[in-house]
Protein backbone atom coordinates (compact mmCIF):
# COMPACT_ATOMS: atom_id res chain seq x y z
CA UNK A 1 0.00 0.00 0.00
CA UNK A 2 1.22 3.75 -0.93
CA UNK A 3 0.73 6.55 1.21
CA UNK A 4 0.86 10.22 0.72
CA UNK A 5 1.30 12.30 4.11
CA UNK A 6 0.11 15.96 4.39
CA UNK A 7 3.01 18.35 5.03
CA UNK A 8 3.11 22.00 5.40
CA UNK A 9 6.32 23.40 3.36
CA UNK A 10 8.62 24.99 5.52
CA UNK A 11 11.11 26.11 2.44
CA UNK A 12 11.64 26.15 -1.37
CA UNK A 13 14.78 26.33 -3.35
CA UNK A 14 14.46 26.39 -7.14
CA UNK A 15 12.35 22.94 -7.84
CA UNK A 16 12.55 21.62 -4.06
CA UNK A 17 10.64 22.14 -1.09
CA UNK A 18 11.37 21.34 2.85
CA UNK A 19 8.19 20.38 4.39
CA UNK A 20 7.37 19.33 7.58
CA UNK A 21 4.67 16.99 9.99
CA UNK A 22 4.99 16.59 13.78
CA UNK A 23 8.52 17.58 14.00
CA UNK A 24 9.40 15.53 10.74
CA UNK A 25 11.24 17.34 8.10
CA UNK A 26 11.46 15.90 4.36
CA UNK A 27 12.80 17.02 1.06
CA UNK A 28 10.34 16.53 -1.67
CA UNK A 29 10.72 17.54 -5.49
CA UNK A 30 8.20 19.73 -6.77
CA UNK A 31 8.51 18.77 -10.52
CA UNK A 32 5.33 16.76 -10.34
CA UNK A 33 2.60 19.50 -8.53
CA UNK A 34 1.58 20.80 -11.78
CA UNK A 35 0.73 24.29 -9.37
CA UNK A 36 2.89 26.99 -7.89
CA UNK A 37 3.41 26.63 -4.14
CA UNK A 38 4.47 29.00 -1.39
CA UNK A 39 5.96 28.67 2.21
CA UNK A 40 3.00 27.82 4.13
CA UNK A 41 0.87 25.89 1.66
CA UNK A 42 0.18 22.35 2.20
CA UNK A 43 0.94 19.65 0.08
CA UNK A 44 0.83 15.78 -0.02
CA UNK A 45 4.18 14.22 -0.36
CA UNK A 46 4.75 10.58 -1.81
CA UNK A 47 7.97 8.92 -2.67
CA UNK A 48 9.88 12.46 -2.32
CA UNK A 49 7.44 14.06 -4.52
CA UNK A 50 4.93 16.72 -3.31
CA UNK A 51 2.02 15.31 -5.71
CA UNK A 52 -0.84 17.57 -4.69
CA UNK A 53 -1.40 20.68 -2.85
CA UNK A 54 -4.10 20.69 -0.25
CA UNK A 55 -6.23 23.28 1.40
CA UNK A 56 -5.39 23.59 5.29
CA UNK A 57 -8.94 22.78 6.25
CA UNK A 58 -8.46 19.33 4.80
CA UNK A 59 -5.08 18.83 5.54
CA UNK A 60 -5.53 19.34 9.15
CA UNK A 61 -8.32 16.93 9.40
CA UNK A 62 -5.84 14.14 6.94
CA UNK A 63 -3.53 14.55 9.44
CA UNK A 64 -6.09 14.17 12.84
CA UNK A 65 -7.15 11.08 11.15
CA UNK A 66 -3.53 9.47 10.66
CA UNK A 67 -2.72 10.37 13.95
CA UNK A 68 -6.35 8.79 15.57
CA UNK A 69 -5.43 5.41 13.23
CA UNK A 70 -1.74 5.62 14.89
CA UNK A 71 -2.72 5.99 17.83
CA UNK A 72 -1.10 3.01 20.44
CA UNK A 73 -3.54 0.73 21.76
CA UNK A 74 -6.11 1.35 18.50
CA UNK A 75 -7.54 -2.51 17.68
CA UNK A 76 -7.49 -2.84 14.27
CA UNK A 77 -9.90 -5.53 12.62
């Protein structure tokens, strides 16, 4: 199974942005967005690619409901 992971970029240089979740920091091409993004903007990152940008409505509630299904103890079925 893939994931993406909502990430809120941090920095971009030329073609690459620094984005960050919980403390996490990744570098993740932006060749494949398709859209301009900006410090502050959202965006889903897969496989070192930011893939999608994302309003921060819907990222914020992506990223509640990773954490809830991470959460220790959660039975799983």
């Amino acid at each position: 199974m893939c994931l993406a992971v909502p990430m809120k970029v941090i920095s971009i240089d030329n073609d690459m942005v620094i984005a960050e979740i919980d403390g996490v920091r990744r570098e993740a091409s932006l060749m494949m967005l398709g859209e301009d993004a900006v410090v502050g903007d959202y965006v889903l990152i897969h496989a070192g690619f930011a893939i999608s940008r994302l309003n921060e409505e819907a990222a914020l509630e992506t990223i509640a409901l990773m954490r809830e299904c991470l959460e220790p103890g959660r039975e799983t079925s």
